[in-house]
C-alpha atoms as a PDB file:
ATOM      1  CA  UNK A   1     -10.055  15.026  20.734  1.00  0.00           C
ATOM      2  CA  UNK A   2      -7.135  13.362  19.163  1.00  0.00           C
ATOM      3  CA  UNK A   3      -5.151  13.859  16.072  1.00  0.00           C
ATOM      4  CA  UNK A   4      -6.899  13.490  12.709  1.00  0.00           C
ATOM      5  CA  UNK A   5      -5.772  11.130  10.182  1.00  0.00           C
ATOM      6  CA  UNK A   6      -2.773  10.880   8.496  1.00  0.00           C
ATOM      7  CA  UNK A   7      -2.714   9.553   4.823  1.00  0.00           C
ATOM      8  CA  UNK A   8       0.293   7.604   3.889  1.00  0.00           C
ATOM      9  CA  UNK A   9       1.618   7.058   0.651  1.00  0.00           C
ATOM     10  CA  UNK A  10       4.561   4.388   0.193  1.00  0.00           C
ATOM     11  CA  UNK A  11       5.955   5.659  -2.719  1.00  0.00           C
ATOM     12  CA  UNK A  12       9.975   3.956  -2.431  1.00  0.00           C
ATOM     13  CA  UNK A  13       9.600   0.660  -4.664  1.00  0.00           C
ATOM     14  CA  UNK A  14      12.350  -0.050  -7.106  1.00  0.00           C
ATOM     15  CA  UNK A  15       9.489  -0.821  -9.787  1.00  0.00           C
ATOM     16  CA  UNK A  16      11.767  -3.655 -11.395  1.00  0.00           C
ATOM     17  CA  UNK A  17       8.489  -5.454 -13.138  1.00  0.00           C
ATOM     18  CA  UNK A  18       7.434  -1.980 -14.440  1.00  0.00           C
ATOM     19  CA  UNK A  19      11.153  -1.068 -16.003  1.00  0.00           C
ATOM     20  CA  UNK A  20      10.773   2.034 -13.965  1.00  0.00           C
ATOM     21  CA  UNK A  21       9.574   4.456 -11.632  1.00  0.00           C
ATOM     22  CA  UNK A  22       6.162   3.866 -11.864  1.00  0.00           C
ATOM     23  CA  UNK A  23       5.457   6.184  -8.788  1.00  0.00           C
ATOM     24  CA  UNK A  24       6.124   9.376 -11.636  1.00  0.00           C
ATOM     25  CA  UNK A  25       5.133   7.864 -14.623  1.00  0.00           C
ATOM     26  CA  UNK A  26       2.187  10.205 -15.798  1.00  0.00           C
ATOM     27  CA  UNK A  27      -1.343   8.255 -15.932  1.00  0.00           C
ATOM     28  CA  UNK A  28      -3.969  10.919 -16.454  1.00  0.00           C
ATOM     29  CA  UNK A  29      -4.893  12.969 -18.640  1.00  0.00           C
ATOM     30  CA  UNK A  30      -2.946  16.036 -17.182  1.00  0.00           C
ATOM     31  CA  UNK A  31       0.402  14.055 -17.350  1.00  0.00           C
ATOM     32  CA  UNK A  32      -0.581  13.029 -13.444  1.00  0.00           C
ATOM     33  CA  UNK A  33       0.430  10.141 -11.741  1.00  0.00           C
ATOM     34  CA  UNK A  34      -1.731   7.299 -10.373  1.00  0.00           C
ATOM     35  CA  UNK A  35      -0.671   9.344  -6.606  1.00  0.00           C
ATOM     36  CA  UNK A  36      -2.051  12.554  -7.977  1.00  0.00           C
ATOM     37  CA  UNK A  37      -5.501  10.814  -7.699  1.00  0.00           C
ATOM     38  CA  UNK A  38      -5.112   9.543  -4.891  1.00  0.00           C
ATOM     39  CA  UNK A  39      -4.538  12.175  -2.883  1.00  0.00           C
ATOM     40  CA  UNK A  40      -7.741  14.266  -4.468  1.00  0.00           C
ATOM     41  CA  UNK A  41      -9.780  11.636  -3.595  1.00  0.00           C
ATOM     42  CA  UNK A  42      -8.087  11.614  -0.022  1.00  0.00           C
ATOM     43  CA  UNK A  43      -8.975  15.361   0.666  1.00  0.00           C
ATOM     44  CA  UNK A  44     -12.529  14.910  -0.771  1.00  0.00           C
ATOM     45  CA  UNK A  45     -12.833  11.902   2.281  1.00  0.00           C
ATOM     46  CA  UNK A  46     -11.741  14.321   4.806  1.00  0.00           C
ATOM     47  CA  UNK A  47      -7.620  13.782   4.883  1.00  0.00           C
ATOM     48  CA  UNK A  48      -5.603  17.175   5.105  1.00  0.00           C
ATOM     49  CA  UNK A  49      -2.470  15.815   5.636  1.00  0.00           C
ATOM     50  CA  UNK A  50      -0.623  13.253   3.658  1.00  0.00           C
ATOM     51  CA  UNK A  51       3.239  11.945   4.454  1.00  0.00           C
ATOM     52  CA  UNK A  52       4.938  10.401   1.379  1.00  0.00           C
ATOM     53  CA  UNK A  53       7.652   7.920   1.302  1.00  0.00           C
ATOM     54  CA  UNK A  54      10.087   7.597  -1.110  1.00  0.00           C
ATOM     55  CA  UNK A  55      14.241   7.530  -0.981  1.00  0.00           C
ATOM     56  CA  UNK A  56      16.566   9.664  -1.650  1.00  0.00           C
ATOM     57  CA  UNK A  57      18.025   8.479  -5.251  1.00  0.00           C
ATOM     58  CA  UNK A  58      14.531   9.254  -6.574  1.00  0.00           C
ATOM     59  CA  UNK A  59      13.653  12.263  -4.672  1.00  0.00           C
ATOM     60  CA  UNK A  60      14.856  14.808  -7.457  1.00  0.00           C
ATOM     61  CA  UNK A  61      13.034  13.054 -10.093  1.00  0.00           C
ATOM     62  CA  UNK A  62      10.004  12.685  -7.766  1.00  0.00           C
ATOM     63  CA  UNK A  63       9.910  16.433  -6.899  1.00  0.00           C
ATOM     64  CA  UNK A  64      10.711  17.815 -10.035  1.00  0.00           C
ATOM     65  CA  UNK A  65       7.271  15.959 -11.328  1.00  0.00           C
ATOM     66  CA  UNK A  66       4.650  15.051  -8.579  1.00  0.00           C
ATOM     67  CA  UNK A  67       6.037  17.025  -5.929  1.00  0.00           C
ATOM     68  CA  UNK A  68       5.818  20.131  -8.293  1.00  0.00           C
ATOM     69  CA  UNK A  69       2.492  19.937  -8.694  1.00  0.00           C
ATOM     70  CA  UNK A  70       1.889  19.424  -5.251  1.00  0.00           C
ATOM     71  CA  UNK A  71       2.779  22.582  -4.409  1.00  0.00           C
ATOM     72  CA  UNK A  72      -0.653  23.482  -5.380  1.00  0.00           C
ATOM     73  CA  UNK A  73      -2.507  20.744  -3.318  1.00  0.00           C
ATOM     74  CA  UNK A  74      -4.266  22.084  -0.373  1.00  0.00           C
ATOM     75  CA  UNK A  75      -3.357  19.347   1.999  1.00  0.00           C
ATOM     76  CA  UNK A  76      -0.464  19.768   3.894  1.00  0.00           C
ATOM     77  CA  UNK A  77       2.603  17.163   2.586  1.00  0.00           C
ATOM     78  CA  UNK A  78       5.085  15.726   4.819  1.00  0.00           C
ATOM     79  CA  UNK A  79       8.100  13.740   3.378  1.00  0.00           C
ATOM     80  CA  UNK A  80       9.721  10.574   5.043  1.00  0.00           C
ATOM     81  CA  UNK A  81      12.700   8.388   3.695  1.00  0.00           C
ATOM     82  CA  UNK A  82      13.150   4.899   3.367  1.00  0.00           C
ATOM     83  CA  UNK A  83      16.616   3.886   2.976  1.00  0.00           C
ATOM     84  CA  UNK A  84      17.954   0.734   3.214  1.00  0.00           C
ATOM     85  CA  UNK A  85      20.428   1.489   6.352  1.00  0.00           C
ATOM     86  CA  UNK A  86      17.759   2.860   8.342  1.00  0.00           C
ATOM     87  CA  UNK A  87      18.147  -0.230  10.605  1.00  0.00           C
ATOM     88  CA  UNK A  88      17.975  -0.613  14.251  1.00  0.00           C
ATOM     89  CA  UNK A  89      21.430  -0.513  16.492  1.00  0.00           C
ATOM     90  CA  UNK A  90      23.814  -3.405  15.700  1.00  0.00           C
ATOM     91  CA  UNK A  91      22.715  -4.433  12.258  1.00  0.00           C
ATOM     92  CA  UNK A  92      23.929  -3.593   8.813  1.00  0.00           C
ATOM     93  CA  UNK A  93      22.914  -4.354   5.116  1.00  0.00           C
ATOM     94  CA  UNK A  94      23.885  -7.667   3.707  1.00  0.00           C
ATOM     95  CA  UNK A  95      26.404  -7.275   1.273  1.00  0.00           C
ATOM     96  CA  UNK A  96      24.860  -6.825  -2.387  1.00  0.00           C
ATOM     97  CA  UNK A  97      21.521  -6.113  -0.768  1.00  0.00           C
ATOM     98  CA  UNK A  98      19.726  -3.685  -3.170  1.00  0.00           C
ATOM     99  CA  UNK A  99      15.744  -4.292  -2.417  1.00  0.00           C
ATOM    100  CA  UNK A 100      14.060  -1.678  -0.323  1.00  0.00           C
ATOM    101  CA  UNK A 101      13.251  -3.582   2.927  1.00  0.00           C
ATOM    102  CA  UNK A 102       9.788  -4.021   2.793  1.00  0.00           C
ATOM    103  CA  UNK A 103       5.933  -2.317   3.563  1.00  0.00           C
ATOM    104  CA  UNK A 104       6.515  -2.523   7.095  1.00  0.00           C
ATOM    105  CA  UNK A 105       9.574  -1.055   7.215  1.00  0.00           C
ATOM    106  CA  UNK A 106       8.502   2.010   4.693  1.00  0.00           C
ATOM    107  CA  UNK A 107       5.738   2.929   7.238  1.00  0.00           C
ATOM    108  CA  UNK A 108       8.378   2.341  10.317  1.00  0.00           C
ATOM    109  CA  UNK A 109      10.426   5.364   8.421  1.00  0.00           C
ATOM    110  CA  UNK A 110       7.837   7.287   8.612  1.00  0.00           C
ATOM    111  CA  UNK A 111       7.474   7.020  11.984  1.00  0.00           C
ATOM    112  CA  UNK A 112       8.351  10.903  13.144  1.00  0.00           C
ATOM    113  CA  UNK A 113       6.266  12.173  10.258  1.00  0.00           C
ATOM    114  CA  UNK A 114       2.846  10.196  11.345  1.00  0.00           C
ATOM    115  CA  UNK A 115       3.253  12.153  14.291  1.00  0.00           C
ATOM    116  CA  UNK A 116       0.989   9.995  16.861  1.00  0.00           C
ATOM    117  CA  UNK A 117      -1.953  10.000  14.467  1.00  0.00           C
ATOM    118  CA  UNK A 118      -4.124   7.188  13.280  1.00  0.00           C
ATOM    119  CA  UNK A 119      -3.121   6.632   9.633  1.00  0.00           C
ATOM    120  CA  UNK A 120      -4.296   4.921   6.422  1.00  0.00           C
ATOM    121  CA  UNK A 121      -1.195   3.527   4.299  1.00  0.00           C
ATOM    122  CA  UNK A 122      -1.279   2.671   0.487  1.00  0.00           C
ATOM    123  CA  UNK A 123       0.932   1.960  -2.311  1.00  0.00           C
ATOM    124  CA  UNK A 124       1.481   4.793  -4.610  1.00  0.00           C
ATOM    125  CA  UNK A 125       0.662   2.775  -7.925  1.00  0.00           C
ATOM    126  CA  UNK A 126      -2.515   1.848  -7.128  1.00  0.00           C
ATOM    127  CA  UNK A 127      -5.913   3.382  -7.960  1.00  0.00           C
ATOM    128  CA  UNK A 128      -7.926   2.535  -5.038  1.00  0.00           C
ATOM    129  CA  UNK A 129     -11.449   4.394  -5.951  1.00  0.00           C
ATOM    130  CA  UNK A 130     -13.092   7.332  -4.472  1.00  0.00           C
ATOM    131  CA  UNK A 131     -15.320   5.455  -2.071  1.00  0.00           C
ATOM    132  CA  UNK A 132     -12.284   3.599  -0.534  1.00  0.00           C
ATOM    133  CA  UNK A 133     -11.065   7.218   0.924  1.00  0.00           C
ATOM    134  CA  UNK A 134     -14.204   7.857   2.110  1.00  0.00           C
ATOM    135  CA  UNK A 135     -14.499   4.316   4.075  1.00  0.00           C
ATOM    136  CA  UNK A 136     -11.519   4.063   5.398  1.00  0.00           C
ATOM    137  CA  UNK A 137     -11.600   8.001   7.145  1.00  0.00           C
ATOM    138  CA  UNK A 138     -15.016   7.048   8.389  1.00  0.00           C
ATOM    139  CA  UNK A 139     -13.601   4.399  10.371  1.00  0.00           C
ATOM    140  CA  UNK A 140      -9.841   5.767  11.479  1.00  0.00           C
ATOM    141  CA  UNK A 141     -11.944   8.474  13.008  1.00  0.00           C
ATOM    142  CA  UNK A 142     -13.741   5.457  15.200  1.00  0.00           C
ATOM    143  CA  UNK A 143     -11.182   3.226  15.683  1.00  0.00           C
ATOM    144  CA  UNK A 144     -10.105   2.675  19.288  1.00  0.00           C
ATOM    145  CA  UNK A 145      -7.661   0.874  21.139  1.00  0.00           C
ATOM    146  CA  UNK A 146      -8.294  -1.487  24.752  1.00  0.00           C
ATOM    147  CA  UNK A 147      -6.849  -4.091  25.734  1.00  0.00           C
ATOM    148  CA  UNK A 148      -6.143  -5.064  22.254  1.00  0.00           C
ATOM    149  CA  UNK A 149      -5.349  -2.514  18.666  1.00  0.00           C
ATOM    150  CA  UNK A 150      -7.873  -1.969  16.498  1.00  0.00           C
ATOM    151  CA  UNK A 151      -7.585  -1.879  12.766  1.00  0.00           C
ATOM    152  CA  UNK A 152      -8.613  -1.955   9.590  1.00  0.00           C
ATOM    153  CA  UNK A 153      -8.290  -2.796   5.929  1.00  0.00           C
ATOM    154  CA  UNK A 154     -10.543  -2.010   2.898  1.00  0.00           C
ATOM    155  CA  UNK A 155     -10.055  -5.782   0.718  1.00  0.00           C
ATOM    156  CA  UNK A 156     -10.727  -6.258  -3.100  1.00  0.00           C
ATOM    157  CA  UNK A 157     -12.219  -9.252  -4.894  1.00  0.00           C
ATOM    158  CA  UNK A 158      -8.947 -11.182  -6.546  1.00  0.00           C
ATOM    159  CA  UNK A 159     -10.113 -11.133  -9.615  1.00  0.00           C
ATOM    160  CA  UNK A 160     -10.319  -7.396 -10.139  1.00  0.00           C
ATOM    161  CA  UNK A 161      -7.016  -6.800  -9.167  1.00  0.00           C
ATOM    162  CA  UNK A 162      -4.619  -9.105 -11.008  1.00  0.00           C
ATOM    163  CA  UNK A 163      -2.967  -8.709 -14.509  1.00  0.00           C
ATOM    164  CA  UNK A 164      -2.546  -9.619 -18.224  1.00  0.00           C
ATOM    165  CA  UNK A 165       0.892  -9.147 -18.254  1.00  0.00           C
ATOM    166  CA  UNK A 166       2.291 -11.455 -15.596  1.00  0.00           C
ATOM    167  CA  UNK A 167       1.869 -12.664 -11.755  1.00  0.00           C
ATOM    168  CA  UNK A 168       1.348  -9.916  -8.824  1.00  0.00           C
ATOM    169  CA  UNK A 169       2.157 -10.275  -5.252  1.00  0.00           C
ATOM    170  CA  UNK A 170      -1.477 -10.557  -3.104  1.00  0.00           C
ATOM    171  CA  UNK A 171      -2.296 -10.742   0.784  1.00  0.00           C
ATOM    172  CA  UNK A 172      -5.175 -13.299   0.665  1.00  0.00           C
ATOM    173  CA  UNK A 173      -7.577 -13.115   3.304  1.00  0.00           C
ATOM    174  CA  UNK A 174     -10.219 -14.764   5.164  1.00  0.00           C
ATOM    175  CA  UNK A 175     -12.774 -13.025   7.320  1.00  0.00           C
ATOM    176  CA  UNK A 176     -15.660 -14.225  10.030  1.00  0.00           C
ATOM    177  CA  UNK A 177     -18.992 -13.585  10.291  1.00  0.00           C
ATOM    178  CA  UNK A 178     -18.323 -10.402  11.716  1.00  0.00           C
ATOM    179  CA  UNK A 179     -16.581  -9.208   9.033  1.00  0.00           C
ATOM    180  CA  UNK A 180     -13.183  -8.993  11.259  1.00  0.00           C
ATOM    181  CA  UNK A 181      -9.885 -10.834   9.639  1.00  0.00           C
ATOM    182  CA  UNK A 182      -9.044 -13.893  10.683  1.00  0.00           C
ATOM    183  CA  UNK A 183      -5.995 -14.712   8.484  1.00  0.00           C
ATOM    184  CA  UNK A 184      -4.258 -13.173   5.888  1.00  0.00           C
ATOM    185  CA  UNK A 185      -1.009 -14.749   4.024  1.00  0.00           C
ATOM    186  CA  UNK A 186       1.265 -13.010   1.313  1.00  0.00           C
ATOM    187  CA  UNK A 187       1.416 -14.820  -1.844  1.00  0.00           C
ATOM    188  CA  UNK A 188       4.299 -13.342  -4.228  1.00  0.00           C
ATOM    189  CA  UNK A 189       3.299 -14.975  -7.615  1.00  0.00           C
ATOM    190  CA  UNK A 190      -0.512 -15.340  -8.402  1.00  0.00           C
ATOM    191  CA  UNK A 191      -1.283 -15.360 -12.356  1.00  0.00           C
ATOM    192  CA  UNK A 192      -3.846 -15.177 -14.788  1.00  0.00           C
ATOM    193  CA  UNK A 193      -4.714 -18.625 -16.771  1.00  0.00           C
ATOM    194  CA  UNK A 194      -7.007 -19.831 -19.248  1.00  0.00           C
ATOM    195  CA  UNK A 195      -8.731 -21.858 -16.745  1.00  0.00           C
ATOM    196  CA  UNK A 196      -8.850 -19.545 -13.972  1.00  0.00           C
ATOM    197  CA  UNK A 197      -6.537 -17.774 -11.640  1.00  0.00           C
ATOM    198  CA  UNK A 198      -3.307 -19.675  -9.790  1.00  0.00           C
ATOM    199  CA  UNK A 199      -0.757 -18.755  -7.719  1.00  0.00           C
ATOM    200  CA  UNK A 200       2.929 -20.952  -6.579  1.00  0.00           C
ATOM    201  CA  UNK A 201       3.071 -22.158  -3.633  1.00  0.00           C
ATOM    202  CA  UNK A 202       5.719 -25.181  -1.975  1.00  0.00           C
ATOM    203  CA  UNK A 203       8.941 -23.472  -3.270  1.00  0.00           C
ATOM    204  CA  UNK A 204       7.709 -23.454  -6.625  1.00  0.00           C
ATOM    205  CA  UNK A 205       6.769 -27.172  -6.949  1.00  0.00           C
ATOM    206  CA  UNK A 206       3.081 -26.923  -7.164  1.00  0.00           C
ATOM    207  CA  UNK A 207       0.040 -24.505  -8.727  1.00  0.00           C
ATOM    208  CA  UNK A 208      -3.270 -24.035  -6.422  1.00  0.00           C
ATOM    209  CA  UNK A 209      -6.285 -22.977  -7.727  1.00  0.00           C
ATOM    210  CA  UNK A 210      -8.161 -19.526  -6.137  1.00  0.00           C
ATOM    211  CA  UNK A 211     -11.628 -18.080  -7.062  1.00  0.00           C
ATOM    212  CA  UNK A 212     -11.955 -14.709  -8.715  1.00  0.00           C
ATOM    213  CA  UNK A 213     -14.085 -13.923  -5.681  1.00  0.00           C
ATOM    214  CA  UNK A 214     -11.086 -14.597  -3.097  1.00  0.00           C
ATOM    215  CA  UNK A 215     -10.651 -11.260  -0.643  1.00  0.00           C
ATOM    216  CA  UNK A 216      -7.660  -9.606  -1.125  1.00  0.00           C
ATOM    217  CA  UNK A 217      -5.687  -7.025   1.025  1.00  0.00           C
ATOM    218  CA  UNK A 218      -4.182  -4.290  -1.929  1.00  0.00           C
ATOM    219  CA  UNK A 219      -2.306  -2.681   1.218  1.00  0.00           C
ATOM    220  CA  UNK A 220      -4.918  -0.281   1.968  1.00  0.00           C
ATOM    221  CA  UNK A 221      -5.322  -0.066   5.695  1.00  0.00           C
ATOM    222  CA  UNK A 222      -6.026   1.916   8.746  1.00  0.00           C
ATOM    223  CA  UNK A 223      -3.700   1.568  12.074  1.00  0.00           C
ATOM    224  CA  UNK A 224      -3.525   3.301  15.370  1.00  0.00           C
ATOM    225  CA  UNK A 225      -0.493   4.963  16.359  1.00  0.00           C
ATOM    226  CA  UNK A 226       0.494   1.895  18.686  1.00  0.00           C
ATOM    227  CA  UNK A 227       0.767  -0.206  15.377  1.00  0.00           C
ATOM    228  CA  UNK A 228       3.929   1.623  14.652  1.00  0.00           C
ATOM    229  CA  UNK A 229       5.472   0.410  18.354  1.00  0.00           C
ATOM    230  CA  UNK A 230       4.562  -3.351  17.353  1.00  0.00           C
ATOM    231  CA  UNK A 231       6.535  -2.694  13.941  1.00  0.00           C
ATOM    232  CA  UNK A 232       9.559  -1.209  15.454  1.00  0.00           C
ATOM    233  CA  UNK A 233       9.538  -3.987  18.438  1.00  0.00           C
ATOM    234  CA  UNK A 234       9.270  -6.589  15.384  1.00  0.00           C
ATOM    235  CA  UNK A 235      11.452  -5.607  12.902  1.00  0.00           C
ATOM    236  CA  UNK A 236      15.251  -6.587  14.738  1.00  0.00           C
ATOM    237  CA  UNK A 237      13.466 -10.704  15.176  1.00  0.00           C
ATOM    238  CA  UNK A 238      12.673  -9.940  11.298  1.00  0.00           C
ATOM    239  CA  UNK A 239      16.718  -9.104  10.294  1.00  0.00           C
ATOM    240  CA  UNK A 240      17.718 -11.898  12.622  1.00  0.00           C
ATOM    241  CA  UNK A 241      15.780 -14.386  11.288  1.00  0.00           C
ATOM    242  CA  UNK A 242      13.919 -14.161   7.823  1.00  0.00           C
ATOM    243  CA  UNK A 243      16.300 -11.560   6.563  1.00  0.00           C
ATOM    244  CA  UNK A 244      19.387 -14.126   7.518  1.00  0.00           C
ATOM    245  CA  UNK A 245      17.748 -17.091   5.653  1.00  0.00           C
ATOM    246  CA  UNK A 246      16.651 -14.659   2.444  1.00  0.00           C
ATOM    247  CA  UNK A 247      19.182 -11.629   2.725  1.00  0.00           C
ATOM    248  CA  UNK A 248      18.888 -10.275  -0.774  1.00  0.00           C
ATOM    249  CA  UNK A 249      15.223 -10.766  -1.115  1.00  0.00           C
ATOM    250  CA  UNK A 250      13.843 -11.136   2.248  1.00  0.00           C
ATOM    251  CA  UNK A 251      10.993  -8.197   3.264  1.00  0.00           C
ATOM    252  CA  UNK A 252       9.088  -6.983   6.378  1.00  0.00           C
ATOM    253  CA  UNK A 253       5.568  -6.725   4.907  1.00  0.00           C
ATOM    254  CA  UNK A 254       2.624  -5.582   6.110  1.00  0.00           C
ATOM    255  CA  UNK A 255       0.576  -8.499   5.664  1.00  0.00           C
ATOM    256  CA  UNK A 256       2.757 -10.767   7.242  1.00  0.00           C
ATOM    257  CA  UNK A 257       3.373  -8.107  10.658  1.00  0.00           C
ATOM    258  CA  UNK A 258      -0.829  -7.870  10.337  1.00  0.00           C
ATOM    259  CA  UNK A 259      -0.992 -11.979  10.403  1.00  0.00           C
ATOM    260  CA  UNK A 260       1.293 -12.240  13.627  1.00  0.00           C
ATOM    261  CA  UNK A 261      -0.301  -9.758  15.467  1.00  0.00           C
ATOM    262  CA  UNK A 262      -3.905 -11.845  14.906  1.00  0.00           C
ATOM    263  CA  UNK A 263      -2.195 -15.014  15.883  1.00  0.00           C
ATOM    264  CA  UNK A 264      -0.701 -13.062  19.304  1.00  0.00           C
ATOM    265  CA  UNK A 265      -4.784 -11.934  19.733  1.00  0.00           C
ATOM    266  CA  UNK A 266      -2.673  -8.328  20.539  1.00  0.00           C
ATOM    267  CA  UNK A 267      -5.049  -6.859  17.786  1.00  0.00           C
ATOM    268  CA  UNK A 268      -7.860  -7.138  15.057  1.00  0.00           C
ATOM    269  CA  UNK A 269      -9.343  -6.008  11.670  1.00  0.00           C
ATOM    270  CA  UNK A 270     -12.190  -4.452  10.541  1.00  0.00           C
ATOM    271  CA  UNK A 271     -12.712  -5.977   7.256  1.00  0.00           C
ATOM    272  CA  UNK A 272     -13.903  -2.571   4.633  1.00  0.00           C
ATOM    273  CA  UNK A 273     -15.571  -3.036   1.643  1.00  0.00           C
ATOM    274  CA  UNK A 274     -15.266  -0.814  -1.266  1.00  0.00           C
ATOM    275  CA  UNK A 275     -17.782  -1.128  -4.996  1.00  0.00           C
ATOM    276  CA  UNK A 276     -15.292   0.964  -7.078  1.00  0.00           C
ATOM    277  CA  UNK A 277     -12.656  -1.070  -9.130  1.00  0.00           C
ATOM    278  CA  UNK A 278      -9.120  -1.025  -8.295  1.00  0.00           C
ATOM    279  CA  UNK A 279      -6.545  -0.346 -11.092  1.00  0.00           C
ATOM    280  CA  UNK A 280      -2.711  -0.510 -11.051  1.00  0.00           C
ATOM    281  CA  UNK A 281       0.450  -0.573 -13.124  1.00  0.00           C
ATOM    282  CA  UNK A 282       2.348  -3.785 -11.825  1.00  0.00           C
ATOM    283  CA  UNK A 283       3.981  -3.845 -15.345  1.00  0.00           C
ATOM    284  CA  UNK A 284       4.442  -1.381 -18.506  1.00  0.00           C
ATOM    285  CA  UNK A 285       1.754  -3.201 -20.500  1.00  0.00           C
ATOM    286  CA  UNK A 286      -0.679  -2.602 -17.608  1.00  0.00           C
ATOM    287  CA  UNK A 287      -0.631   1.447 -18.473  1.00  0.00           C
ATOM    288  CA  UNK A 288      -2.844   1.622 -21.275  1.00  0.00           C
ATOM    289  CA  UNK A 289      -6.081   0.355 -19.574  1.00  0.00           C
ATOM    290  CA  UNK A 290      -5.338   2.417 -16.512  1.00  0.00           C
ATOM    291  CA  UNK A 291      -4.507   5.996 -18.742  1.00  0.00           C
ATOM    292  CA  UNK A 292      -7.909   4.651 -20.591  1.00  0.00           C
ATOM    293  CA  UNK A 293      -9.840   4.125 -17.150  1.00  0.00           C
ATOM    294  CA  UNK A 294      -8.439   7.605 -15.156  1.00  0.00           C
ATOM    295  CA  UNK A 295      -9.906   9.800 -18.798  1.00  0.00           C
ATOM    296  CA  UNK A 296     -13.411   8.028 -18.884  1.00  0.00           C
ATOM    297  CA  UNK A 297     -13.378   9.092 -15.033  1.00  0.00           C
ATOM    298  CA  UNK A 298     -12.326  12.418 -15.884  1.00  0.00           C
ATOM    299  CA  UNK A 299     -14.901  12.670 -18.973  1.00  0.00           C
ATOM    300  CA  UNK A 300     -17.278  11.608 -16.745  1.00  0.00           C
ATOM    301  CA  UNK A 301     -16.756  14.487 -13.908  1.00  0.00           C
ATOM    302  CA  UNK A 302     -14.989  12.314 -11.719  1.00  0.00           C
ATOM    303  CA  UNK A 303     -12.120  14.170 -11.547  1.00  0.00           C
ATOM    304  CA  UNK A 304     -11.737  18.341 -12.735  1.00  0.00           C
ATOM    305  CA  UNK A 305     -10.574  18.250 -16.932  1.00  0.00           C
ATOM    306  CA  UNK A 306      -9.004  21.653 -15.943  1.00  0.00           C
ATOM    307  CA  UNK A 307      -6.606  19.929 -13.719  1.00  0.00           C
ATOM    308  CA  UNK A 308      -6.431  18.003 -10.275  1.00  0.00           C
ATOM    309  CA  UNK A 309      -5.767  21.423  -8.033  1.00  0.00           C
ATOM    310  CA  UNK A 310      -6.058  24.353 -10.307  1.00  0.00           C
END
């Protein structure tokens, strides 16, 4: 039998839309973060061991708060760094470079800690729903790899999952019949308008329209260990190319490593479908409605009023 799943948690973004660390800010009604939840509804689904990424200038604020009260959580918790020299042989950080270098490089640092085992990876400010743990373990423990990987992703309608408050960063995606992916492309600024939903596209020169019912990827998926090999392999063509035209800015995302492994047919992905709603904190004025949303849960026996792990 092989190695049970690992949950990740990428928990390293600068949060410069939020005006903070977002990963820490308390959410429920405990003081817990948006993590906290997370990981219950993780070991509910089956997952007893959970590797969190953050860096270094935030780990003292990050273990003086979440990691405190993880101390109490029955899953074992594994810690992995993502810091901005953590580069392969030969290359170095662009001067003035601040920006974290992307999804696919967070799980990448994580590499040791993942330990061989199939893994789900998420962001840490997002609320995903119970039932999205319980899919995505279901089919990590079935997932097998021939002459091709075989993954997985649990998507969200578009509509849920953008924002008030200002544009949010989507992987929009198109499935078959079959309900495998068939393309999936990052777009960085999708908005709200009063006529629908938009996002930027052509260098900033022109709006496109997308339904509310669009598919999105919210960066919950499920890999096999080889998926880490392909991100390693890729990630020196990434610096020498799109990190040279963007150095500042450019990032090594998941979505985009996902899409060039579909065009290469070298893997594919099970498309996962969740019913619960998906709440986050892209920016301050996004906390209210989620603080609101995690104490009707609670009120409602969701979650334990006495506390996540006491």
């Amino acid at each position: 039998m092989g190695k049970k799943p690992v949950l990740v948690i990428m928990a390293a973004g600068m949060g410069s839309r939020y005006g903070g660390l977002k990963q820490v800010d308390p959410v429920g009604p405990r003081g817990e973060a948006i993590m906290d939840f997370s990981l219950y509804d993780a070991y509910e689904a089956g997952f007893e061991t959970a590797v969190i990424i953050i860096k270094e200038a935030i780990r003292e604020d990050f273990m003086s708060t979440v990691g405190e009260r993880l101390k109490k959580c029955p899953m074992e918790i594994r810690y992995a760094y993502q810091e901005l020299d953590h580069l392969p042989q030969g290359f170095c950080v662009p001067e003035g470079r601040t920006k974290p270098w992307g999804t696919s490089h967070a799980v990448l640092c994580a590499k040791q800690a993942i330990d061989g085992a199939p893994f789900a990876v998420l962001n840490a400010d997002d609320y995903y729903g119970k039932s999205a743990f319980s899919v995505i373990y279901g089919a990590l423990l079935g997932l097998k790899d021939d002459e091709m990987d075989h993954y997985c992703m649990v998507g969200y309608h578009l509509g849920n999952t953008v924002t008030e408050h200002g544009s949010v960063a989507r992987g929009i995606c198109c499935m078959d019949a079959g309900h495998k992916l068939t393309v999936i492309r990052e777009r960085l600024r999708i908005e709200k308008y009063p006529g629908g939903i938009h996002y930027l596209e052509d260098d900033g020169q022109s709006w496109t329209d997308v339904p509310a019912d669009t598919l999105v990827s919210m960066n919950l998926w499920g890999f096999t260990p080889g998926f880490l090999e392909k991100v390693e392999r890729g990630f020196p063509e990434f610096l020498r190319t799109l990190a040279v035209a963007n150095p500042l800015k450019g990032e090594y995302l998941l979505p985009s490593t996902v899409q060039g492994l579909l065009c290469a047919g070298q893997a594919d992905v099970s498309v996962l479908r969740s019913p619960d709603r998906w709440y986050g904190v892209t920016y301050a004025a996004d906390k209210p409605a989620v603080v609101a949303a995690l104490r009707g849960m609670t009120e409602r026996g969701l979650y334990p009023a006495s506390g996540l792990w006491d």
